[in-house]
N, C-alpha and C. Protein backbone atom coordinates (compact mmCIF):
# COMPACT_ATOMS: atom_id res chain seq x y z
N UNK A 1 0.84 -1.18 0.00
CA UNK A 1 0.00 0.00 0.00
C UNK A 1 0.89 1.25 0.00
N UNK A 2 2.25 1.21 0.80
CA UNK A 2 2.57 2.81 0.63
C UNK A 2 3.72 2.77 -0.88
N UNK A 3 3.59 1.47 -1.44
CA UNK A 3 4.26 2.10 -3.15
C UNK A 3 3.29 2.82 -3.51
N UNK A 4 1.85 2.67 -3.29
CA UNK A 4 0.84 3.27 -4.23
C UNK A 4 0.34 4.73 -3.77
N UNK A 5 0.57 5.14 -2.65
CA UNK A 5 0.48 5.85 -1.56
C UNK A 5 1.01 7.54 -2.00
N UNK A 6 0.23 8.65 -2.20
CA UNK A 6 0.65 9.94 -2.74
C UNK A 6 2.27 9.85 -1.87
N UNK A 7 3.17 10.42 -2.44
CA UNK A 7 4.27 10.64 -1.84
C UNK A 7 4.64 11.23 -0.28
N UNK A 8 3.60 12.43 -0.36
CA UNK A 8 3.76 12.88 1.34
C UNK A 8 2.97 12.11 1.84
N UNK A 9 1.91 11.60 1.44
CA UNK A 9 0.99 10.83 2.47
C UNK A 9 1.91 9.55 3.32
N UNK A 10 2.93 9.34 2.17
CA UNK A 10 3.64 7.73 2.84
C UNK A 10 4.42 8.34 3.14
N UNK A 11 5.32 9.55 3.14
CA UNK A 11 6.23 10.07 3.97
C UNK A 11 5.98 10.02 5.60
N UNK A 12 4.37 10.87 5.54
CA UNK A 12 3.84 11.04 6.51
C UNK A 12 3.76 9.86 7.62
N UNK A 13 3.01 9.01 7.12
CA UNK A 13 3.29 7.88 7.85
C UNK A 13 4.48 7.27 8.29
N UNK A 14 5.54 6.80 7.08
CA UNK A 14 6.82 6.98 7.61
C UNK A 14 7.46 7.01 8.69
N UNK A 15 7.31 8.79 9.13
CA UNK A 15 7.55 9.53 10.01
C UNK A 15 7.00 9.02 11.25
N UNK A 16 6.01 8.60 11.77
CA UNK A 16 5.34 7.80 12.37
C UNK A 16 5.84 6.52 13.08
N UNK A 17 5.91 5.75 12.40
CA UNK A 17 6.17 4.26 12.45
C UNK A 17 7.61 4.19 13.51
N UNK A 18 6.96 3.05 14.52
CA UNK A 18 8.35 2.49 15.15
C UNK A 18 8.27 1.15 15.15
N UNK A 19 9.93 0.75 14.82
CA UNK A 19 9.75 -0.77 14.42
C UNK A 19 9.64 -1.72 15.41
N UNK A 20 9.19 -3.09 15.08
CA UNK A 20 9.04 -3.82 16.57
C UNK A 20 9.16 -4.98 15.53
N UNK A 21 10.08 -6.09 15.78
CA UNK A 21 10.26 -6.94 15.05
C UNK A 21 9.36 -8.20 16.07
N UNK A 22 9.17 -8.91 14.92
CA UNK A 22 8.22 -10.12 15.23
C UNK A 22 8.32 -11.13 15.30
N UNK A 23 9.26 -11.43 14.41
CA UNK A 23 10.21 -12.53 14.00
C UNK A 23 11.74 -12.19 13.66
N UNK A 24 13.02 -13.04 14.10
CA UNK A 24 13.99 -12.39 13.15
C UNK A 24 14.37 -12.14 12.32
N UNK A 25 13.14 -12.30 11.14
CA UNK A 25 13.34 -11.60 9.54
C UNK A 25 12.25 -10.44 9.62
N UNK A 26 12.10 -9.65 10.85
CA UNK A 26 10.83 -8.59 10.42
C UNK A 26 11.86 -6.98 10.07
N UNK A 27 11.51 -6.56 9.06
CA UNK A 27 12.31 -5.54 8.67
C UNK A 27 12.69 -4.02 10.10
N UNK A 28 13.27 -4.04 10.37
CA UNK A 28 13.54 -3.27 11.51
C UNK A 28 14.27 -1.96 11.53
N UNK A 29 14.14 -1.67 10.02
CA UNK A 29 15.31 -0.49 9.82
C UNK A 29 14.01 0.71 8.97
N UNK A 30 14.20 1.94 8.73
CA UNK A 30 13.48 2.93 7.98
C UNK A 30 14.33 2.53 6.32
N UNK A 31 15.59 2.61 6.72
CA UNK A 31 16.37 2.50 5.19
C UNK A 31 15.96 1.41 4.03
N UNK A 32 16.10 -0.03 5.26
CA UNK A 32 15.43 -1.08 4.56
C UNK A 32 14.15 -1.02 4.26
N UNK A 33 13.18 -0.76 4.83
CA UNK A 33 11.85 -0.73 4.74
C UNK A 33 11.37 0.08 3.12
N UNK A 34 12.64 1.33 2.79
CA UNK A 34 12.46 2.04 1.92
C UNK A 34 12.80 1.55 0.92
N UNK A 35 13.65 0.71 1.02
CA UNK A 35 14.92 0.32 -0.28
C UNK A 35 13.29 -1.25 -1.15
N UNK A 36 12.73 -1.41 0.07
CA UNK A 36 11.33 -2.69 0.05
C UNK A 36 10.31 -1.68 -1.25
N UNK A 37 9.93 -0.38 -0.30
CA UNK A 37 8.68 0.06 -1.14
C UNK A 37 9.14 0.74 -2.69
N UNK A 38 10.98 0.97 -2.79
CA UNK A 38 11.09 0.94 -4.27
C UNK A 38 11.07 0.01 -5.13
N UNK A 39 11.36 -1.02 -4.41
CA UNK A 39 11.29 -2.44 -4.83
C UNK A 39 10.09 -2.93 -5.53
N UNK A 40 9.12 -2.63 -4.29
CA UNK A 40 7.66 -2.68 -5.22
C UNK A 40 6.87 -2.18 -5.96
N UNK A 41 7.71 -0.78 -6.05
CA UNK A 41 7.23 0.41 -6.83
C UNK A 41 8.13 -0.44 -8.54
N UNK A 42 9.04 -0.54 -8.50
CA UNK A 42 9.72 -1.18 -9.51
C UNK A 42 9.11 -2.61 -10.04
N UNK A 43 8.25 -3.83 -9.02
CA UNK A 43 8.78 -4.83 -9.34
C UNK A 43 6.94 -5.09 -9.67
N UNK A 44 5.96 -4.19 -8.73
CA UNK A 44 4.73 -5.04 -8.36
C UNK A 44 4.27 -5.67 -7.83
N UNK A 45 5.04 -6.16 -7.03
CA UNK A 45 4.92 -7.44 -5.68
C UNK A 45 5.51 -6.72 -4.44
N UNK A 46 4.87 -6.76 -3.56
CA UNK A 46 5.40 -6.88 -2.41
C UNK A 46 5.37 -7.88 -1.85
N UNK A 47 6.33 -8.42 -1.03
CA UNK A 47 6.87 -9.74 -0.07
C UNK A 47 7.07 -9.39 1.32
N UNK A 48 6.65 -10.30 1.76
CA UNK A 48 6.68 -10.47 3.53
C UNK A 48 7.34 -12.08 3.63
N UNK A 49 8.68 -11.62 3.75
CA UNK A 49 9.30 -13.21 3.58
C UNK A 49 9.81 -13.62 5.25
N UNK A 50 8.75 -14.24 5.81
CA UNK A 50 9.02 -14.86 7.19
C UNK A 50 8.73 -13.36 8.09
N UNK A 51 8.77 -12.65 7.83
CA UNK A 51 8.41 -11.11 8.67
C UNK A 51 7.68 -11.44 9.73
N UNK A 52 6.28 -11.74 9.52
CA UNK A 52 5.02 -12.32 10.20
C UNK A 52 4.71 -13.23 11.04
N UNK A 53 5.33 -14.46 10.20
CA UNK A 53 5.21 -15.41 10.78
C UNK A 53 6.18 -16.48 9.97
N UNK A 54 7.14 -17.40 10.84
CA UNK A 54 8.49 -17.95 9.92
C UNK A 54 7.19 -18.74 9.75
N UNK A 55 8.01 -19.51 8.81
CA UNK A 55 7.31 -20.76 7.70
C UNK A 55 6.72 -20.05 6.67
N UNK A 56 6.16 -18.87 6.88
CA UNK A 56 5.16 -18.03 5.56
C UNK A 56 6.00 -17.21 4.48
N UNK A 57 5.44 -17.24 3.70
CA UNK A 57 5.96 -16.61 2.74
C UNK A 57 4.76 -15.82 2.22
N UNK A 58 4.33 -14.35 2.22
CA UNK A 58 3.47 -13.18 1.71
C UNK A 58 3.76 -12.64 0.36
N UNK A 59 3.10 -12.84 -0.58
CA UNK A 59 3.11 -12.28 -2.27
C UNK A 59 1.83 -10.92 -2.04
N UNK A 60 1.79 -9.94 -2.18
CA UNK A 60 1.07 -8.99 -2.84
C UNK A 60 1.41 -8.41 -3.80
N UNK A 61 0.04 -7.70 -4.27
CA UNK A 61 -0.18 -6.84 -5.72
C UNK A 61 -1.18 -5.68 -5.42
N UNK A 62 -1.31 -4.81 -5.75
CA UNK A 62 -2.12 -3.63 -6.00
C UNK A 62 -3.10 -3.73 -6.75
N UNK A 63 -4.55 -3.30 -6.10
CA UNK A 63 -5.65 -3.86 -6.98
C UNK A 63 -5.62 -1.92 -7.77
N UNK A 64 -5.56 -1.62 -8.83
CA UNK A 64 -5.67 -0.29 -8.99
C UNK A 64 -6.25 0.30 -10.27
N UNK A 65 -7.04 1.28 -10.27
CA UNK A 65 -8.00 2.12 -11.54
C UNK A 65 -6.96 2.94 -12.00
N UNK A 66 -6.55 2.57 -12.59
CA UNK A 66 -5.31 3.27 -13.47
C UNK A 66 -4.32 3.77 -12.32
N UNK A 67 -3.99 5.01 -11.83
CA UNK A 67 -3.08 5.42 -10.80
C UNK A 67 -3.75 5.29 -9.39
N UNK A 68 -5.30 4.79 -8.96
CA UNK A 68 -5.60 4.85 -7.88
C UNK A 68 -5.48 4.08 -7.38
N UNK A 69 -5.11 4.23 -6.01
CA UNK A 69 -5.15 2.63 -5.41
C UNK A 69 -6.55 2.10 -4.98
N UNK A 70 -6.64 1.13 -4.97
CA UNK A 70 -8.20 0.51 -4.54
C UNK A 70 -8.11 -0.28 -3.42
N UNK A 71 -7.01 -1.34 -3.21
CA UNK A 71 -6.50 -2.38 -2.42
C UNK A 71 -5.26 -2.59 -2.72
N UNK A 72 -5.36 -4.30 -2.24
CA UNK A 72 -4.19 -4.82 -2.84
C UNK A 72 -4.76 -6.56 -2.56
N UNK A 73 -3.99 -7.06 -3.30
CA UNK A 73 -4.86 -8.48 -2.85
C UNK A 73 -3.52 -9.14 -2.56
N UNK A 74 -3.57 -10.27 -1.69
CA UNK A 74 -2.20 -10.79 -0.92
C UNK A 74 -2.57 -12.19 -1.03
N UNK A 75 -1.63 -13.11 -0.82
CA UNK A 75 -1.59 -14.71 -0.57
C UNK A 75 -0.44 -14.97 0.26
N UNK A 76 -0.81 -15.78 1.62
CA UNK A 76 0.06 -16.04 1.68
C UNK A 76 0.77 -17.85 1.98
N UNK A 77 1.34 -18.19 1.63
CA UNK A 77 1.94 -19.85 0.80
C UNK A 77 3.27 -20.11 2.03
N UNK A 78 3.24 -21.62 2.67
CA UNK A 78 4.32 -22.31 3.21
C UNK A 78 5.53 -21.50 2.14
N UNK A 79 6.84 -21.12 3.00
CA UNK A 79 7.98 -20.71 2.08
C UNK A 79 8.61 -22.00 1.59
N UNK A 80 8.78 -22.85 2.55
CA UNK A 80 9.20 -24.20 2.62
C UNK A 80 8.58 -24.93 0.81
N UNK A 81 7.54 -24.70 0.45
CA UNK A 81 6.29 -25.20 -0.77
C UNK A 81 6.62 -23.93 -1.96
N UNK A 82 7.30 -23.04 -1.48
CA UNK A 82 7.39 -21.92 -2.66
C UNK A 82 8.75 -22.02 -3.73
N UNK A 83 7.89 -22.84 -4.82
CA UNK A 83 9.60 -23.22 -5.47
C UNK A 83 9.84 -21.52 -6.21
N UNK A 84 10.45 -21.38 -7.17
CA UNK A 84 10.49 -20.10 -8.42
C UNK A 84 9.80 -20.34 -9.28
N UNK A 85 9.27 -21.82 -9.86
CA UNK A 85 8.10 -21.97 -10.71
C UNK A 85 6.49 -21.46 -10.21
N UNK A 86 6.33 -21.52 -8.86
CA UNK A 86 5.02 -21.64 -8.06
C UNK A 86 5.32 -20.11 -8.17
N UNK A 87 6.10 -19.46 -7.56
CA UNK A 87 6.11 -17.75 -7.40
C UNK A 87 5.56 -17.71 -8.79
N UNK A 88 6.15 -17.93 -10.01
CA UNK A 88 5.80 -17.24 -10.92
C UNK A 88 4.20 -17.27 -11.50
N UNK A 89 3.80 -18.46 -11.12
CA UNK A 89 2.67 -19.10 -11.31
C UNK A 89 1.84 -17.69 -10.72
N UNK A 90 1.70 -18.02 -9.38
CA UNK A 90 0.60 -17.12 -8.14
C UNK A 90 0.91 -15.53 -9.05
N UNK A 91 2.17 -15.33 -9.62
CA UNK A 91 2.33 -13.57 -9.45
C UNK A 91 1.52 -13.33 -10.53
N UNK A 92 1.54 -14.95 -11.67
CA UNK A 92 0.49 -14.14 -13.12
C UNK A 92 -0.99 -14.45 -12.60
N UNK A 93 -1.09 -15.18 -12.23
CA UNK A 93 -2.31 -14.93 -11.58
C UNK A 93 -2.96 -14.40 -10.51
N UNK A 94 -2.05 -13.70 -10.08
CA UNK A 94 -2.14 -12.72 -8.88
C UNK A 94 -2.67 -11.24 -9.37
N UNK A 95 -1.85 -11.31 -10.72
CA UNK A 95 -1.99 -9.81 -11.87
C UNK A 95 -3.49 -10.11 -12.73
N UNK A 96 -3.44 -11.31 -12.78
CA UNK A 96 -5.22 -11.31 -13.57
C UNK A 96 -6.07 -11.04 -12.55
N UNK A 97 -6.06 -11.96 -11.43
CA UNK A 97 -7.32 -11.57 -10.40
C UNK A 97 -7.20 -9.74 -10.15
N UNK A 98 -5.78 -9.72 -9.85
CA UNK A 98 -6.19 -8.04 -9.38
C UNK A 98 -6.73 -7.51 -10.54
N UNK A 99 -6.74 -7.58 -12.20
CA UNK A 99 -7.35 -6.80 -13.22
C UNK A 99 -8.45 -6.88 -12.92
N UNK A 100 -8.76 -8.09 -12.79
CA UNK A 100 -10.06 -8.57 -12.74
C UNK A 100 -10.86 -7.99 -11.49
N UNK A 101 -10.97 -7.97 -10.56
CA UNK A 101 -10.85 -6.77 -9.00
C UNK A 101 -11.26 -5.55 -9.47
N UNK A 102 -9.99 -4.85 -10.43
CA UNK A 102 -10.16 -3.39 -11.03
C UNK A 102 -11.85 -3.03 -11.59
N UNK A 103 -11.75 -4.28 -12.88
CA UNK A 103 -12.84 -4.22 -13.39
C UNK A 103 -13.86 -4.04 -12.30
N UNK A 104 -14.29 -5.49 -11.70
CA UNK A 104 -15.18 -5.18 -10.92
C UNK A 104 -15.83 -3.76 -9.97
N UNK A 105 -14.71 -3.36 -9.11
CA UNK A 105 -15.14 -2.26 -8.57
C UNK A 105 -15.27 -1.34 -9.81
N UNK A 106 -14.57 -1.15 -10.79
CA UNK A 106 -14.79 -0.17 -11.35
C UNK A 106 -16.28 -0.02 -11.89
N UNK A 107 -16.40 -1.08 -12.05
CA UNK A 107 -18.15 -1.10 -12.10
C UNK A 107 -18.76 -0.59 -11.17
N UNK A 108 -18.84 -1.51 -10.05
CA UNK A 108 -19.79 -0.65 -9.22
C UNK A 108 -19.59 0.75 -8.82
N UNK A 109 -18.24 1.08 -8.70
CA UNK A 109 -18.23 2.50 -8.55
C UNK A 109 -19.14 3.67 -9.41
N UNK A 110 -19.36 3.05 -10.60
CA UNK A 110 -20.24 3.69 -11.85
C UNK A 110 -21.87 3.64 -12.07
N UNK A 111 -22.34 2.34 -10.56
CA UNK A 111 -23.71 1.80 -10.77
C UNK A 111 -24.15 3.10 -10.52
């Protein structure tokens, strides 16, 4: 959510935030956390790899009406079960359901 996020608005928050790790892979730094949301600004996915909860592995995507954000839709899969074939699998169909999402609300937004 804050790749999609007006620039000061996710600054804003930012500014805010204190880290509290959860696990010993939960991101605990401002730098890292930043170096994450260019990542997803670049890549389309955001990942929560063990952050949460070890054994998990978190894939998101941005459900979005051209530049707006709407959501984001997430899965999250045993890491242990996540080969590089399966990632690639969930991410194209991670990108149809969210089109598909778009559409939808974009409808009702118009009823």
């Amino acid at each position: 959510m804050l790749a999609h996020m007006p620039t000061e608005q996710a600054a804003s928050y930012l500014s805010g935030i204190r880290f509290e790790p959860i696990t010993p892979r939960t991101i605990t730094s401002l730098d890292r956390l930043r170096k994450e949301i260019a990542a997803v600004r670049r890549d389309g996915f955001a990942y929560s790899r063990e952050e949460f909860t070890l054994g998990i592995t978190g894939l998101a995507t941005a459900i979005l009406d051209g530049k707006r954000l709407l959501g984001a839709l997430n899965l999250a899969v045993p890491t242990a079960r996540l080969t590089p074939e399966q990632e690639a699998k969930f991410k194209r169909r991670m990108v149809s359901v969210a089109a598909s999402l778009s559409n939808a609300l974009r409808s009702v937004a118009s009823a």
